[in-house]
C-alpha atoms as a PDB file:
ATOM      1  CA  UNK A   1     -28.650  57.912  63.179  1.00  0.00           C
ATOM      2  CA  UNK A   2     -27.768  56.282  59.973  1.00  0.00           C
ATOM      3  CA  UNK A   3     -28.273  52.090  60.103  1.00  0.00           C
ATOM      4  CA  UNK A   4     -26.042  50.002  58.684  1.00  0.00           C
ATOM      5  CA  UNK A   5     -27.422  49.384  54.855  1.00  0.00           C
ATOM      6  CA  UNK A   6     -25.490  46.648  52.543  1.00  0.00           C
ATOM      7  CA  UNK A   7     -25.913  47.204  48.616  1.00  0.00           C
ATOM      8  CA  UNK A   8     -26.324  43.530  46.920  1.00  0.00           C
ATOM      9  CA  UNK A   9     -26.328  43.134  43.462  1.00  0.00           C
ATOM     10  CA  UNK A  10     -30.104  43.007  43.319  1.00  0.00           C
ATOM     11  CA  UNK A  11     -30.711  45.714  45.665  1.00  0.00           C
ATOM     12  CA  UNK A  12     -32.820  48.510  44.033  1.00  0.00           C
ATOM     13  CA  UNK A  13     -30.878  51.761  45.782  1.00  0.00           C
ATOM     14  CA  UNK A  14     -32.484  54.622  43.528  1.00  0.00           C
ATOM     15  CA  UNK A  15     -30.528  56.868  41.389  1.00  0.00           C
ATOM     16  CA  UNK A  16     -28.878  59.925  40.118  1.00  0.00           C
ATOM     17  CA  UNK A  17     -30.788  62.093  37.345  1.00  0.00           C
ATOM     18  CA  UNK A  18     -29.891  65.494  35.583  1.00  0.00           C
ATOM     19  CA  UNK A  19     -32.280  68.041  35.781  1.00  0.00           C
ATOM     20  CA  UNK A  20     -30.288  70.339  32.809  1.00  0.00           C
ATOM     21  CA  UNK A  21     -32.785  70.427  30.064  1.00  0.00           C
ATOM     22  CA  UNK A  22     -35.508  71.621  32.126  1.00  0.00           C
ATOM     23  CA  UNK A  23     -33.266  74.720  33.579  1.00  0.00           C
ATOM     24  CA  UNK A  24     -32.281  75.634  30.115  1.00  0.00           C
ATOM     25  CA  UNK A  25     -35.640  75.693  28.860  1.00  0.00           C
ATOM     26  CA  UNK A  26     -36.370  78.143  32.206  1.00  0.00           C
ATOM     27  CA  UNK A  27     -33.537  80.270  30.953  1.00  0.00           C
ATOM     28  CA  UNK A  28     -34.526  80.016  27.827  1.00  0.00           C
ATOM     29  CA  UNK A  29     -30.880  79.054  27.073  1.00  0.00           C
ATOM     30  CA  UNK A  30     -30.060  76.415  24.013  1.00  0.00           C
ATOM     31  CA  UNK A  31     -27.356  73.747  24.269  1.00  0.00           C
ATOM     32  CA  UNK A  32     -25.329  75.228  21.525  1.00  0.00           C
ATOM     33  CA  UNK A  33     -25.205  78.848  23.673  1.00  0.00           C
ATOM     34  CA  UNK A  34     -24.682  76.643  26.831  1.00  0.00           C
ATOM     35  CA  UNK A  35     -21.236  75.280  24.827  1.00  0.00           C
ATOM     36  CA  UNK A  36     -20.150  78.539  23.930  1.00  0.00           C
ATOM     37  CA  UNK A  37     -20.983  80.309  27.128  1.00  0.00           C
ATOM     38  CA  UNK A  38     -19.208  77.690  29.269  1.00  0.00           C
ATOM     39  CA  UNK A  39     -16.688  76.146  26.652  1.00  0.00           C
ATOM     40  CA  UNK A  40     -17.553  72.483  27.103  1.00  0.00           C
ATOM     41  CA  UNK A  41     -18.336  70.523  24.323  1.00  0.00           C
ATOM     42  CA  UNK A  42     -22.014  70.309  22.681  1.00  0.00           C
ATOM     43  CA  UNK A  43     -21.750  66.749  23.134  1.00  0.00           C
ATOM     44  CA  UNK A  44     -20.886  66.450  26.076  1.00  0.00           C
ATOM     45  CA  UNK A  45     -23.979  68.851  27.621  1.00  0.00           C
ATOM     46  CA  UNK A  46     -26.157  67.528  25.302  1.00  0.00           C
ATOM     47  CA  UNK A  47     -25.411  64.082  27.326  1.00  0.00           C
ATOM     48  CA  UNK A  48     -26.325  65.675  30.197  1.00  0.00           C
ATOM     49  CA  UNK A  49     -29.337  67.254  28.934  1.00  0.00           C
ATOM     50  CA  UNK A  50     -30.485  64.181  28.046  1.00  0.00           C
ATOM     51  CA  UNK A  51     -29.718  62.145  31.152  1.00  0.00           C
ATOM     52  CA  UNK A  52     -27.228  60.201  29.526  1.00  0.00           C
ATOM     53  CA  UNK A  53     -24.383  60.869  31.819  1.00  0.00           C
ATOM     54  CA  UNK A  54     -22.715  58.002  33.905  1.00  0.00           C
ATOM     55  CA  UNK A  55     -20.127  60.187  35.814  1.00  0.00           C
ATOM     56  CA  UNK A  56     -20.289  63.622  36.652  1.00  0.00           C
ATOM     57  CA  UNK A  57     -17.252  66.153  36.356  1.00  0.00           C
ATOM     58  CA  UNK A  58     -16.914  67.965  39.090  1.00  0.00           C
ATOM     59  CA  UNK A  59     -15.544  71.194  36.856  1.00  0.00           C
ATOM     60  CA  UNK A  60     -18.096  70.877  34.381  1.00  0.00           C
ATOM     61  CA  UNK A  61     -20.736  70.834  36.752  1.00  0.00           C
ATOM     62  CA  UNK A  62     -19.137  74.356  38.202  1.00  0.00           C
ATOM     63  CA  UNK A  63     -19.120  75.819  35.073  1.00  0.00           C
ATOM     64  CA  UNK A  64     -22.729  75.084  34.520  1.00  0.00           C
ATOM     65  CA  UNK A  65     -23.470  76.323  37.800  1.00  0.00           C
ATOM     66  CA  UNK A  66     -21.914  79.333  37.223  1.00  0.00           C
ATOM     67  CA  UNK A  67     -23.392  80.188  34.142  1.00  0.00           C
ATOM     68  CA  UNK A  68     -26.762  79.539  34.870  1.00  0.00           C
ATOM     69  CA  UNK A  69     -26.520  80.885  38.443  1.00  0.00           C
ATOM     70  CA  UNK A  70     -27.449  78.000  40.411  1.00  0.00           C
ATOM     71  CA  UNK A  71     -26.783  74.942  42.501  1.00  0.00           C
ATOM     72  CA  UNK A  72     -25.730  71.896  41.339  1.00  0.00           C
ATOM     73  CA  UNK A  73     -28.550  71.107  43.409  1.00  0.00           C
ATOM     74  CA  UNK A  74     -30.744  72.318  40.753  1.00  0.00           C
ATOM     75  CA  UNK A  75     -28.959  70.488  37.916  1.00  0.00           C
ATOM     76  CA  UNK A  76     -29.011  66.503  39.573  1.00  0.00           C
ATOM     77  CA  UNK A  77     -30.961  64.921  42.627  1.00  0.00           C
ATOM     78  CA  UNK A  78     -30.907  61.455  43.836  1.00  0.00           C
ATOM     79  CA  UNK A  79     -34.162  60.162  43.230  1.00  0.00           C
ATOM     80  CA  UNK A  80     -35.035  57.348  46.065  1.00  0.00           C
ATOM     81  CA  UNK A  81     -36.045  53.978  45.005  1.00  0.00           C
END
C-alpha cells in the first residue's frame, strides 16, 4: 500500500543517476564507438556518461539498450534519499 507522500520544496526525495560509463568500461566500449554504433551524438552520450543528463530520451535510451544488450535498468536507478 503506497501512503500518501507530498514533495515540498525542501523535501530531500533522492534521485536519478546514469550508470553508462561504468557499462562501457565492462564492454570495453569507448564513447566515440558508442556514437557511431548507435548514431547519437558524442555529446550527447558523453552527457550521459558523465551524469550530466537532466531528461532522459526515451529513444536514445533504446538505442543504448540495444547496443549494449541490456536494460535500461542497467544504464539509470533511482537512488533513495
Amino acid at each position: 500500500m503506497i501512503t500518501e507522500k507530498i514533495i515540498l520544496w525542501d523535501t530531500k526525495y533522492g534521485r536519478v543517476r546514469c550508470n553508462l560509463y561504468k557499462l562501457m568500461r565492462s564492454r570495453k566500449v569507448s564513447i566515440f564507438q558508442l556514437a557511431r554504433l548507435t548514431n547519437i551524438r558524442y555529446d550527447i552520450i558523453k552527457k550521459y556518461a558523465d551524469n550530466q543528463m537532466i531528461r532522459y530520451d526515451a529513444a536514445i535510451l533504446s538505442k543504448l539498450c540495444f547496443v549494449l544488450n541490456c536494460s535500461i535498468g542497467d544504464i539509470i536507478e533511482y537512488v533513495n534519499k
